[in-house]
C-alpha atoms as a PDB file:
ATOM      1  CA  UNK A   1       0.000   0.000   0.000  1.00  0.00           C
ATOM      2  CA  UNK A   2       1.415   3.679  -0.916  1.00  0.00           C
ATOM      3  CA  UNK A   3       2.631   5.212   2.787  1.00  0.00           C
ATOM      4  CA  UNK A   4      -0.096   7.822   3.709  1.00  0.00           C
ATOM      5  CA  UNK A   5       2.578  10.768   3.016  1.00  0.00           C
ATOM      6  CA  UNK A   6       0.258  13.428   4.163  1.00  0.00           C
ATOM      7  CA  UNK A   7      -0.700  12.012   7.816  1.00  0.00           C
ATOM      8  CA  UNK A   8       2.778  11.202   8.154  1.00  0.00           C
ATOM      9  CA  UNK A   9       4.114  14.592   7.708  1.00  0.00           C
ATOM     10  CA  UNK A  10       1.368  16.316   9.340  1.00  0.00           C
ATOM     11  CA  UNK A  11       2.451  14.323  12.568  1.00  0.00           C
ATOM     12  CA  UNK A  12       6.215  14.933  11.948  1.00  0.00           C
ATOM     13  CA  UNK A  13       5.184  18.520  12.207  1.00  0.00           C
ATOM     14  CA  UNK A  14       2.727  18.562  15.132  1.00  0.00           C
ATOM     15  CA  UNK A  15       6.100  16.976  16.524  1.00  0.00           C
ATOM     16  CA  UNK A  16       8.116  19.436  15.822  1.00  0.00           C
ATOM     17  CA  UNK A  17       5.994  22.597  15.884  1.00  0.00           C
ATOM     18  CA  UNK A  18       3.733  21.298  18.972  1.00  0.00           C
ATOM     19  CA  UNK A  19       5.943  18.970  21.049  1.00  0.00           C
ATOM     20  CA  UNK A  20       9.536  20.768  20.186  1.00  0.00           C
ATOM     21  CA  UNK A  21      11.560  17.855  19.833  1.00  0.00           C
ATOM     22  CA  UNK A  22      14.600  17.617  18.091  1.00  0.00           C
ATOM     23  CA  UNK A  23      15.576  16.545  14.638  1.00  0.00           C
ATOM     24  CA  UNK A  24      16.962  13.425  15.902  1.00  0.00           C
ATOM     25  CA  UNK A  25      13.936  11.999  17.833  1.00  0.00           C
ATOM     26  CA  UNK A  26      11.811  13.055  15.003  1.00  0.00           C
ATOM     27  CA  UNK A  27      14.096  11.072  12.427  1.00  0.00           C
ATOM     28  CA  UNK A  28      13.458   8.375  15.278  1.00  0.00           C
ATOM     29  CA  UNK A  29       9.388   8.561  15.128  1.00  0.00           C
ATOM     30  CA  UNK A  30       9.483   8.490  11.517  1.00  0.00           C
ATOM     31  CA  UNK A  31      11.609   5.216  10.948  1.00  0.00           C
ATOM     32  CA  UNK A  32       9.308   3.780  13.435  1.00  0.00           C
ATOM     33  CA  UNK A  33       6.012   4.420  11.497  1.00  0.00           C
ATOM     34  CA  UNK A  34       7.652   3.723   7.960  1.00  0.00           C
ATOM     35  CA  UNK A  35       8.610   0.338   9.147  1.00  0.00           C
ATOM     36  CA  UNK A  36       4.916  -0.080  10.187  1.00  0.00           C
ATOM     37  CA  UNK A  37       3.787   0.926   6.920  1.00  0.00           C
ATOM     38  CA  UNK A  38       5.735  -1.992   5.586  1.00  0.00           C
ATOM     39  CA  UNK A  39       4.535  -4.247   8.085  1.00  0.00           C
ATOM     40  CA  UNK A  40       1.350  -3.351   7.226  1.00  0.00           C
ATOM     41  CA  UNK A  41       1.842  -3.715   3.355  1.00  0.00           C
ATOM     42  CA  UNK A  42       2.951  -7.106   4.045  1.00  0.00           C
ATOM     43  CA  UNK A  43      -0.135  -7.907   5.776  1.00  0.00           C
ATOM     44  CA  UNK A  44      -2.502  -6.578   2.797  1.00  0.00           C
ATOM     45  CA  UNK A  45      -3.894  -4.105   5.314  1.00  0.00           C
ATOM     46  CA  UNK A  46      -4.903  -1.084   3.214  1.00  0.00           C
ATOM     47  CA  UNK A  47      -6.172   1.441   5.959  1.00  0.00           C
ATOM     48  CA  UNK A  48      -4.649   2.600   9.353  1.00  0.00           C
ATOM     49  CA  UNK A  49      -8.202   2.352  10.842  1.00  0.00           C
ATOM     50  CA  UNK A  50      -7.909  -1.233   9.690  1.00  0.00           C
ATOM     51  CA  UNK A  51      -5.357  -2.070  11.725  1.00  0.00           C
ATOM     52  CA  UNK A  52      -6.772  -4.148  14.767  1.00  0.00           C
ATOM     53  CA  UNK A  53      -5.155  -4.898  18.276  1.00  0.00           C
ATOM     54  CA  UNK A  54      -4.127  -8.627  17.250  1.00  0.00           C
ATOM     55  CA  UNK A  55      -2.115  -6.264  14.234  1.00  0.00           C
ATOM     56  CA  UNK A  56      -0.789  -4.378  16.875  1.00  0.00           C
ATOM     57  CA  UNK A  57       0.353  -7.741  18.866  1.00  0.00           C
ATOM     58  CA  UNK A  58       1.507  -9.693  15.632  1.00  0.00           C
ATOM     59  CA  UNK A  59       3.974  -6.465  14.932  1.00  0.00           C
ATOM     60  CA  UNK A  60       5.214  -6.844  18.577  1.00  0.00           C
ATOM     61  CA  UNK A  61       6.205 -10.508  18.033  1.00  0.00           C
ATOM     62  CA  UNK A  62       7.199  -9.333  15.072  1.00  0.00           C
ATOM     63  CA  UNK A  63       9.812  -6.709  16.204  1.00  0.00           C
ATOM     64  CA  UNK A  64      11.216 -10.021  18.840  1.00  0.00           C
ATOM     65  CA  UNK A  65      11.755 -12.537  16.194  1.00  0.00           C
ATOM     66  CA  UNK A  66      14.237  -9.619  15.004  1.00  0.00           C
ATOM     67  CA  UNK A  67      16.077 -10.080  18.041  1.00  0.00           C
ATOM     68  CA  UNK A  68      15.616  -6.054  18.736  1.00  0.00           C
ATOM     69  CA  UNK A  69      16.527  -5.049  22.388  1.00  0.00           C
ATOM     70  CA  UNK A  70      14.041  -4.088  24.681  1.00  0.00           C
ATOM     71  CA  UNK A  71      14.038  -0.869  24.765  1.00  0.00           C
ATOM     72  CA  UNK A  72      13.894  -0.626  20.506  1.00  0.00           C
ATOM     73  CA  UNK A  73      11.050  -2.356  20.796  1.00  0.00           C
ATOM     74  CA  UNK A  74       9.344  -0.290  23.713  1.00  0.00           C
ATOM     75  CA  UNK A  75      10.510   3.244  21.366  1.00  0.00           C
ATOM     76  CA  UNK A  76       9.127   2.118  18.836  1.00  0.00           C
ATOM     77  CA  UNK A  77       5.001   0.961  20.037  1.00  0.00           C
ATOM     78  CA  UNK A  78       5.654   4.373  21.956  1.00  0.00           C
ATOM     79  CA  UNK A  79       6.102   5.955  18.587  1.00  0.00           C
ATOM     80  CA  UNK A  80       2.952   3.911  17.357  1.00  0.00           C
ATOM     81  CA  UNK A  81       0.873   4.844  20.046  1.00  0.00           C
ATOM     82  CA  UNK A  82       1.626   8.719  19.414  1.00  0.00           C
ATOM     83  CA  UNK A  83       1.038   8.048  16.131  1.00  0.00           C
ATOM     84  CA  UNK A  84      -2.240   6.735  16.671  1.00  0.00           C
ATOM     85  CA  UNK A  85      -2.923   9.085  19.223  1.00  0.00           C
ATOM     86  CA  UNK A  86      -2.671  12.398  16.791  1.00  0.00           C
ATOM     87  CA  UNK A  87      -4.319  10.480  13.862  1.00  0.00           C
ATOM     88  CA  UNK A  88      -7.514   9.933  16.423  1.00  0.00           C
ATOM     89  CA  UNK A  89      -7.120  13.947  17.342  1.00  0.00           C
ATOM     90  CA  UNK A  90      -7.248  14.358  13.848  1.00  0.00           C
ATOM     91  CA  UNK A  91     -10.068  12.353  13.367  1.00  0.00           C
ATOM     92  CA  UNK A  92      -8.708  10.119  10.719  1.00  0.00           C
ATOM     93  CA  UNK A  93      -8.579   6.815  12.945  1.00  0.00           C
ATOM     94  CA  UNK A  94     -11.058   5.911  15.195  1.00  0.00           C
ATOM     95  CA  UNK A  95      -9.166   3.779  17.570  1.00  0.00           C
ATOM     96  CA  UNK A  96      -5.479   3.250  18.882  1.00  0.00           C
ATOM     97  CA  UNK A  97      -4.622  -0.323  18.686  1.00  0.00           C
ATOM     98  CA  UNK A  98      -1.411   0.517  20.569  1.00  0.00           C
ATOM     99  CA  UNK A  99      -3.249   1.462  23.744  1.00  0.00           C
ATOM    100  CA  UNK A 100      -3.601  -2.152  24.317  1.00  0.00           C
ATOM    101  CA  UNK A 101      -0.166  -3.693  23.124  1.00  0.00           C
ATOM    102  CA  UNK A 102       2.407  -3.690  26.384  1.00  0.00           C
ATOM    103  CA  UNK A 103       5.448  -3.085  26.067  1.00  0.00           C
ATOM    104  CA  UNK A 104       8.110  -4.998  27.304  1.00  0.00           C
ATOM    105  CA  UNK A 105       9.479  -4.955  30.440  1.00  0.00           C
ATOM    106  CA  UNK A 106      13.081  -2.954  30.509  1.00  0.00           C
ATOM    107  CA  UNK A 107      15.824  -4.345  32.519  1.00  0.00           C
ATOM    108  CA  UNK A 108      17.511  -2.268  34.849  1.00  0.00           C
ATOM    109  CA  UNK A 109      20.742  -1.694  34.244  1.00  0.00           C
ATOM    110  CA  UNK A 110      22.961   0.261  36.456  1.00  0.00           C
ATOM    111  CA  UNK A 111      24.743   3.246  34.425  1.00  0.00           C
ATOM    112  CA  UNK A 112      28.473   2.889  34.160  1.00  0.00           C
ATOM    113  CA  UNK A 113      30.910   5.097  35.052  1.00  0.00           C
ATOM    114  CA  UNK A 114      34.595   6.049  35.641  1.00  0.00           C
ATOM    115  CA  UNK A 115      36.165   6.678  39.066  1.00  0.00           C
ATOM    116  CA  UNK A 116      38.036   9.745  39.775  1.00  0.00           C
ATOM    117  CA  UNK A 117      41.679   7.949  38.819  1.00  0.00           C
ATOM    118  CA  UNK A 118      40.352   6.799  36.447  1.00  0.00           C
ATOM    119  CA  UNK A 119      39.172  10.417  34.520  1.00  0.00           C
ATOM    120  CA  UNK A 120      42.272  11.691  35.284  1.00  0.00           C
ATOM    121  CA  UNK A 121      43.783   8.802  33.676  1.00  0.00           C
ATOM    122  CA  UNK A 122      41.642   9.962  30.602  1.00  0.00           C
ATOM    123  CA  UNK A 123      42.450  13.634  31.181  1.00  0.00           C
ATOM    124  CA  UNK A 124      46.689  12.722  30.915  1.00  0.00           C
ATOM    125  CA  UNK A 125      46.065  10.895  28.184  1.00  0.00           C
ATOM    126  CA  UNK A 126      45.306  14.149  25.732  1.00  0.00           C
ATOM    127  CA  UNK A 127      48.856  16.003  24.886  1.00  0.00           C
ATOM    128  CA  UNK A 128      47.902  19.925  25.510  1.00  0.00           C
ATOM    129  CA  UNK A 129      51.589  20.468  23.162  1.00  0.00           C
ATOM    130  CA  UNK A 130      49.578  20.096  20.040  1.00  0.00           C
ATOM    131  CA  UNK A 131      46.632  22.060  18.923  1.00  0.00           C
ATOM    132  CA  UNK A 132      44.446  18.886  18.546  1.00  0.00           C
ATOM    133  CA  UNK A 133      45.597  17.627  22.076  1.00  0.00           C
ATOM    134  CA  UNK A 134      44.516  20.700  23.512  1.00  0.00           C
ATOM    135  CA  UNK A 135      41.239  20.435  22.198  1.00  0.00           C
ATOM    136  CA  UNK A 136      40.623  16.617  23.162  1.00  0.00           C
ATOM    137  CA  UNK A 137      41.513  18.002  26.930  1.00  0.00           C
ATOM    138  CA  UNK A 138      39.149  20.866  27.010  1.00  0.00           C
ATOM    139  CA  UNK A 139      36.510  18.850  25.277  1.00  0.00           C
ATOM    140  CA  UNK A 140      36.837  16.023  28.293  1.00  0.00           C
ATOM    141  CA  UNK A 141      37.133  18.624  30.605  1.00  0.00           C
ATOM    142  CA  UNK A 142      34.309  20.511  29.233  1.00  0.00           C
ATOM    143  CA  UNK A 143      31.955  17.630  29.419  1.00  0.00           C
ATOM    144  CA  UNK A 144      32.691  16.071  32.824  1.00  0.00           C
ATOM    145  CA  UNK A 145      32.305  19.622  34.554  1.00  0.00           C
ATOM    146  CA  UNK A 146      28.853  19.772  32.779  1.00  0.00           C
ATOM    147  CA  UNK A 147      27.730  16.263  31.609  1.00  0.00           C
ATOM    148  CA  UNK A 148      26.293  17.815  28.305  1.00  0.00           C
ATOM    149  CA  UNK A 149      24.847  15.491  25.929  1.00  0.00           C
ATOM    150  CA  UNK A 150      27.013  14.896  23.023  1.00  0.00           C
ATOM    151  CA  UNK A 151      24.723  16.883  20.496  1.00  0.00           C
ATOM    152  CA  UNK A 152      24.896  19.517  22.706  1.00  0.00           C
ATOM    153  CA  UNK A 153      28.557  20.003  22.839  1.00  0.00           C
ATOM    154  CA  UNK A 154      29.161  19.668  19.156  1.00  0.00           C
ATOM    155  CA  UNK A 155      26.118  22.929  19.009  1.00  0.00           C
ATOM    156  CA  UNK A 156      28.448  24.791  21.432  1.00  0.00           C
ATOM    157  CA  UNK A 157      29.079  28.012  20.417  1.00  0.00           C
ATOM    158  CA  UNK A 158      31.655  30.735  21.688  1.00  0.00           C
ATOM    159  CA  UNK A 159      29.163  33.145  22.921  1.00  0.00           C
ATOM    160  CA  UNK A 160      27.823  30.323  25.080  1.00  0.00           C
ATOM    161  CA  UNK A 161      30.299  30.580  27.254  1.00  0.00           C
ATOM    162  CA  UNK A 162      30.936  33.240  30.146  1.00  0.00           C
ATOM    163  CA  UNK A 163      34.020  33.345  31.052  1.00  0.00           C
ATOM    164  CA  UNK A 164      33.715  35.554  33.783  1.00  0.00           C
ATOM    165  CA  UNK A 165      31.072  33.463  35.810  1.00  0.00           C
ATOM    166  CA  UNK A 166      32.173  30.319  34.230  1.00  0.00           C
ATOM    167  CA  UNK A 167      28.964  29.025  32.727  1.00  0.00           C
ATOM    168  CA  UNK A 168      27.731  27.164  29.965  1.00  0.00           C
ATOM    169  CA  UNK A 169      24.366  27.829  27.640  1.00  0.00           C
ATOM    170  CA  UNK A 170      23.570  24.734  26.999  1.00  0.00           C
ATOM    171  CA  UNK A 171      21.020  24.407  24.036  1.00  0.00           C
ATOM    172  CA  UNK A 172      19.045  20.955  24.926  1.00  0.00           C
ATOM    173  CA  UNK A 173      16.780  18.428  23.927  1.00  0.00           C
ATOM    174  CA  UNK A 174      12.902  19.910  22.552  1.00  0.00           C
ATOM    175  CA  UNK A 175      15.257  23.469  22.323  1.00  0.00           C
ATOM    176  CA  UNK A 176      14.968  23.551  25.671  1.00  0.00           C
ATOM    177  CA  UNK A 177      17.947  26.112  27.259  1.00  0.00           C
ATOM    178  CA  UNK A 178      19.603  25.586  30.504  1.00  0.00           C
ATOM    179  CA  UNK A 179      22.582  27.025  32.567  1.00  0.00           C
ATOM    180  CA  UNK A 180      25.185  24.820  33.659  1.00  0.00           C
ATOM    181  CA  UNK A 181      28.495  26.062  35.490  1.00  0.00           C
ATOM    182  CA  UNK A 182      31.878  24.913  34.963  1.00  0.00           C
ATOM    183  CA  UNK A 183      35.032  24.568  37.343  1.00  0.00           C
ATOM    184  CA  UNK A 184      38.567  25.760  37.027  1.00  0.00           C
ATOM    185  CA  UNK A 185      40.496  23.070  35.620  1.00  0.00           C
ATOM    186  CA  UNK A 186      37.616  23.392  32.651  1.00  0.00           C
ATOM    187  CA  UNK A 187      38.089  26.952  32.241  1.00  0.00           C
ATOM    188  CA  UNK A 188      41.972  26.469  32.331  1.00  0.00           C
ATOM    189  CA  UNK A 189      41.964  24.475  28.996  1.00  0.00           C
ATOM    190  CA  UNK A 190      39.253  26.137  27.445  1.00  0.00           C
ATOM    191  CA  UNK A 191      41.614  28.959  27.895  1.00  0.00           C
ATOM    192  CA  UNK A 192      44.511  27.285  26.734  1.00  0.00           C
ATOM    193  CA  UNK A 193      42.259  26.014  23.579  1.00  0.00           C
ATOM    194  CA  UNK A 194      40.628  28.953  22.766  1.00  0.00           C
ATOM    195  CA  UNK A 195      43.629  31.034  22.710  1.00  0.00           C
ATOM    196  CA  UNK A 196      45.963  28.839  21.315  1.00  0.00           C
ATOM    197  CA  UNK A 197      44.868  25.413  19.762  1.00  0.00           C
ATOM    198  CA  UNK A 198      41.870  26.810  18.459  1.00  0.00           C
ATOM    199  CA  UNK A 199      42.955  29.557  16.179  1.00  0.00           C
ATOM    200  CA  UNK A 200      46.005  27.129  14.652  1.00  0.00           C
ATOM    201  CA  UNK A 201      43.134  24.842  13.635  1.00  0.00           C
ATOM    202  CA  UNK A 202      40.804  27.274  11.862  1.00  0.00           C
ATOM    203  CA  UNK A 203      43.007  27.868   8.917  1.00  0.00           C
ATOM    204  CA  UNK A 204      41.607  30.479   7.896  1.00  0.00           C
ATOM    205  CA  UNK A 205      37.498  28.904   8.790  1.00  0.00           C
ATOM    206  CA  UNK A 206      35.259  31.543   9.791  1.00  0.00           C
ATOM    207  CA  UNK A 207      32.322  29.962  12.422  1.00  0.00           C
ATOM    208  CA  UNK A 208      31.601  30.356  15.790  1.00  0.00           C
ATOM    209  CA  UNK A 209      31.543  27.047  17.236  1.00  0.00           C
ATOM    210  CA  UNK A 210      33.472  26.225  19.973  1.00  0.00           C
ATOM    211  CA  UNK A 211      35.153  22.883  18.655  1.00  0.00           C
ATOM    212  CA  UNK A 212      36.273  22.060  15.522  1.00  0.00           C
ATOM    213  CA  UNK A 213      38.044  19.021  13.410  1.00  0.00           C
ATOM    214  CA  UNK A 214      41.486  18.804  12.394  1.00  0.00           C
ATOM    215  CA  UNK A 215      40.286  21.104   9.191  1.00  0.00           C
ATOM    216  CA  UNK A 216      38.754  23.601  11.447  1.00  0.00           C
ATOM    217  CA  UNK A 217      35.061  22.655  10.323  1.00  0.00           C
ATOM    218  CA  UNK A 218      32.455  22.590  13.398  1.00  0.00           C
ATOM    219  CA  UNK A 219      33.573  18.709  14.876  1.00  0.00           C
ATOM    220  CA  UNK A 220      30.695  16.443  14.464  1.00  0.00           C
ATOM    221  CA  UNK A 221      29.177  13.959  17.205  1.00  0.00           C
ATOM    222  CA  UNK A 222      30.951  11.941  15.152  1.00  0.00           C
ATOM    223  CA  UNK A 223      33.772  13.212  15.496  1.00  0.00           C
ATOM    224  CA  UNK A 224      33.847  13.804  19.096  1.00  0.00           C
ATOM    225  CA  UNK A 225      33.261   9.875  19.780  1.00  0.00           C
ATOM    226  CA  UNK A 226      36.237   9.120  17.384  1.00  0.00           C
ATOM    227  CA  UNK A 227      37.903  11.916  19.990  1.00  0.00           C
ATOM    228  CA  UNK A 228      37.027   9.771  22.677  1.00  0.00           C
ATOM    229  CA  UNK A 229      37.608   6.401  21.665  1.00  0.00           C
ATOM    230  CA  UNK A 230      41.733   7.500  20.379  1.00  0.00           C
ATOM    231  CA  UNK A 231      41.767   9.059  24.107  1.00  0.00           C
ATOM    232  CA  UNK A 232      40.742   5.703  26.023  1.00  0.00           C
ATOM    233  CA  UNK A 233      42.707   3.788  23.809  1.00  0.00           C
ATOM    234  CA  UNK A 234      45.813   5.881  24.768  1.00  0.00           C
ATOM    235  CA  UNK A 235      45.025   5.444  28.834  1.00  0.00           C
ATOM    236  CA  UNK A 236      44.395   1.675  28.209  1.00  0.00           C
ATOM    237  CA  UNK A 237      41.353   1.618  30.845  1.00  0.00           C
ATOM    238  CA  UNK A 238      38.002   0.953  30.305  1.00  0.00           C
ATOM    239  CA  UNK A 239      36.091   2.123  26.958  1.00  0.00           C
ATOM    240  CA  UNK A 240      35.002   5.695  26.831  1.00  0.00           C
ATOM    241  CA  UNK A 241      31.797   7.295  25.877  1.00  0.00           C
ATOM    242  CA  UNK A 242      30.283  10.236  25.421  1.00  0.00           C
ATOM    243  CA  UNK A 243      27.438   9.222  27.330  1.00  0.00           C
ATOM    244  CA  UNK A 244      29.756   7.396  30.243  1.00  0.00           C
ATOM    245  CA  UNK A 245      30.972  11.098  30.913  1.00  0.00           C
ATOM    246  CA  UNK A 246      27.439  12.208  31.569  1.00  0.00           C
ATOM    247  CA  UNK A 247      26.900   9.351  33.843  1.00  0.00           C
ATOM    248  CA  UNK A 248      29.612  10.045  35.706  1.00  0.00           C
ATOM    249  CA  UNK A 249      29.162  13.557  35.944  1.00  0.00           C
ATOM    250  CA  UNK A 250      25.947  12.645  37.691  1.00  0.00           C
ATOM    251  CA  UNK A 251      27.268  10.182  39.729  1.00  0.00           C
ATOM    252  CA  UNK A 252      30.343  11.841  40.964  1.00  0.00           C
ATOM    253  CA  UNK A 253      27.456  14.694  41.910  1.00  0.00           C
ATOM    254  CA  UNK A 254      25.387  12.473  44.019  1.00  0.00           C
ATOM    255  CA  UNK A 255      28.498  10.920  45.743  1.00  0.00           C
ATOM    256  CA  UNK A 256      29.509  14.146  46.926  1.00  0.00           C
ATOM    257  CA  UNK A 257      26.443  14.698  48.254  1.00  0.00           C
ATOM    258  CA  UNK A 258      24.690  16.630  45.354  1.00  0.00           C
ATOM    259  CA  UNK A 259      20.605  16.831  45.659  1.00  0.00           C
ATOM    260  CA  UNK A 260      18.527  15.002  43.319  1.00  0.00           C
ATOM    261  CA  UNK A 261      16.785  17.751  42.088  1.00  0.00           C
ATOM    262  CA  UNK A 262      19.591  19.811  41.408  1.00  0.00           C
ATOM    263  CA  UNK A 263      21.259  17.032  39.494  1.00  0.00           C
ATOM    264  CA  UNK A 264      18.002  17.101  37.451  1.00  0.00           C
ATOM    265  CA  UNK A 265      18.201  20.794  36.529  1.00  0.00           C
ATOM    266  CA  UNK A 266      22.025  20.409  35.507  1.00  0.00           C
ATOM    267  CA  UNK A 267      21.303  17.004  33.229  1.00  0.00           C
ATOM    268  CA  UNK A 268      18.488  18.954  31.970  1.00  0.00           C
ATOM    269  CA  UNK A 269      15.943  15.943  32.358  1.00  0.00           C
ATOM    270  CA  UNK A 270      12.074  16.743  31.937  1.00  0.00           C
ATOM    271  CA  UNK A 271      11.466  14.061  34.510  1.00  0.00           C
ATOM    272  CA  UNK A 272      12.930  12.782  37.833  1.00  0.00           C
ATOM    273  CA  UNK A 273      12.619   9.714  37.131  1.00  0.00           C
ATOM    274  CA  UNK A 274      15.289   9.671  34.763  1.00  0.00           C
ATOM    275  CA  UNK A 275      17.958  10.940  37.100  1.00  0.00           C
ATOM    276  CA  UNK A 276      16.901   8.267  39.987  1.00  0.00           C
ATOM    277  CA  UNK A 277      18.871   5.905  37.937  1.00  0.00           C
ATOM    278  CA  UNK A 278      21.873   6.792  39.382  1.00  0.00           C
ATOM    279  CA  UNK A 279      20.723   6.707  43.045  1.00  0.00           C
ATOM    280  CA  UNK A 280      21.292   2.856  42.168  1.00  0.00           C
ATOM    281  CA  UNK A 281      25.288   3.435  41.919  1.00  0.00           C
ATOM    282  CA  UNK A 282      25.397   5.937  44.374  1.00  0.00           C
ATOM    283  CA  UNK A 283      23.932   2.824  46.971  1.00  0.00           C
ATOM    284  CA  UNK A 284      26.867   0.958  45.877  1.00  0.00           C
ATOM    285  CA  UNK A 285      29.228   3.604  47.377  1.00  0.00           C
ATOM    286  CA  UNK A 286      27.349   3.703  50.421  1.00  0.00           C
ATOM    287  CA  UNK A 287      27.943   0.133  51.078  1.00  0.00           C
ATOM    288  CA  UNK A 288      31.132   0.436  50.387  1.00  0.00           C
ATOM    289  CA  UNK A 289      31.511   3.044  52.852  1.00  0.00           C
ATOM    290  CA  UNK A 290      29.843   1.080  55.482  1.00  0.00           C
ATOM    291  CA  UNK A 291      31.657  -2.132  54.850  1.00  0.00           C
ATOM    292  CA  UNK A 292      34.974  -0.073  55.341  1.00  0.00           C
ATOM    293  CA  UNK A 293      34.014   1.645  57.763  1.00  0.00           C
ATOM    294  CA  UNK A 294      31.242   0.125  60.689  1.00  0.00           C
ATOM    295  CA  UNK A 295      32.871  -2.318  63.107  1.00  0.00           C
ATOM    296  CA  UNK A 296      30.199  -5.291  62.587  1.00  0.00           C
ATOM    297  CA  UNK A 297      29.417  -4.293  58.534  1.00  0.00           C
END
């Protein structure tokens, strides 16, 4: 069946126009519902209206046989359901067969992270003689101090930063905007980068974002993984990731006695519940604590 282009894009709007989200999540939702179409296609089922809840639960087994994880499968009946849920607003569907299709149950995995040896293990590891070394230290320094998502690093400009009260504009997820402050050691090598690395690697570029690629073009998330992969592989510890920084930004936080809430605001999460996740590893300290430290732990 020929994909419904209209309904599709008139959702992919309302997502972006109503809802804010980002490019990337948006890509996300549509990928979900074009594999759908297919599904549906395959099935001989000509109408989205048509599509009944033992549809729903076929596409769900489905999505397992693939051997997706978990949490693929749960983003993507999530994406359904929305789906469903605007095309009913709309009035072109008359029920959501999504509504009654669970989705499976996530494991709980405890976010890793490094310990402080270990990040400054990472931190030696960059060589602040060359231009591209000093960049790979202010870029690690830049994102443990904040625990910025990696899209929102590669976005930073150099009008985002204020040097004098050594904070961050961080331009987030759904173009949400949050302050985040920064320490010394971060403003140090954003000096040192800025002022030195920075301006060999332009040649001759004109843009104002803050890092940039060996050709002085704005460095990609791409690039910045690549970044942090050479830099691991030079301290010979544990494999790091963009995301791994964030985690143990926020766990570093909380271990140093850090509120909840305020952890929240600096992560920039919408919901609590997403930064309770690392109460989990902060527990783990505690016991550790305790076992060194009570006479009958």
């Amino acid at each position: 069946m020929p994909i419904p282009n209209f309904l599709l894009s008139q959702f992919l709007e309302h997502l972006q126009l109503e809802k804010n989200y980002s490019q990337h999540t948006i890509d996300s939702y549509k990928k979900d519902i074009v594999e759908f179409f297919m599904f549906m296609h395959e099935q001989s089922i000509e109408n989205l209206d048509d599509v009944s809840i033992q549809d729903a639960r076929l596409y769900l087994t489905r999505l397992f046989e693939r051997k997706l994880a978990r949490k693929s499968i749960a983003r993507k009946l999530s994406s359904l359901r929305a789906f469903y849920k605007f095309l009913m607003r709309e009035a072109h569907c008359r029920d959501n067969p999504f509504v009654h299709t669970a989705s499976p149950k996530l494991e709980q995995r405890l976010p890793a992270f490094f310990y402080e040896e270990e990040m400054n293990a990472l931190f030696e590891s960059a060589d602040v003689s060359t231009p591209l070394g000093q960049r790979d230290r202010a870029l690690l320094e830049l994102m443990y101090a904040t625990g910025i998502r990696v899209s929102e690093c590669a976005n930073i400009r150099l009008d985002d930063l204020d040097d004098f009260l050594s904070v961050l504009l961080v331009k987030g997820k759904g173009k949400k905007e949050r302050y985040v402050p920064y320490g010394h050691f971060a403003q140090v090598y954003l000096d040192l980068y800025i002022n030195d690395g920075r301006k060999k690697l332009m040649k001759g570029e004109d843009h104002p974002y803050l890092f940039v690629n060996g050709r002085g073009k704005p460095i990609t998330e791409r690039g910045i993984r690549y970044v942090f992969r050479t830099l691991s592989d030079k301290a010979g510890g544990k494999k790091l990731y963009p995301h791994k920084i964030r985690h143990t930004f926020a766990t570093h936080l909380l271990n140093n006695g850090a509120d909840l809430r305020t952890v929240q605001e600096l992560l920039g999460h919408s919901h609590l519940s997403s930064t309770q996740v690392y109460t989990h590893v902060t527990k783990e300290h505690l016991r550790k604590i305790y076992d060194a430290h009570h006479p009958r732990a």
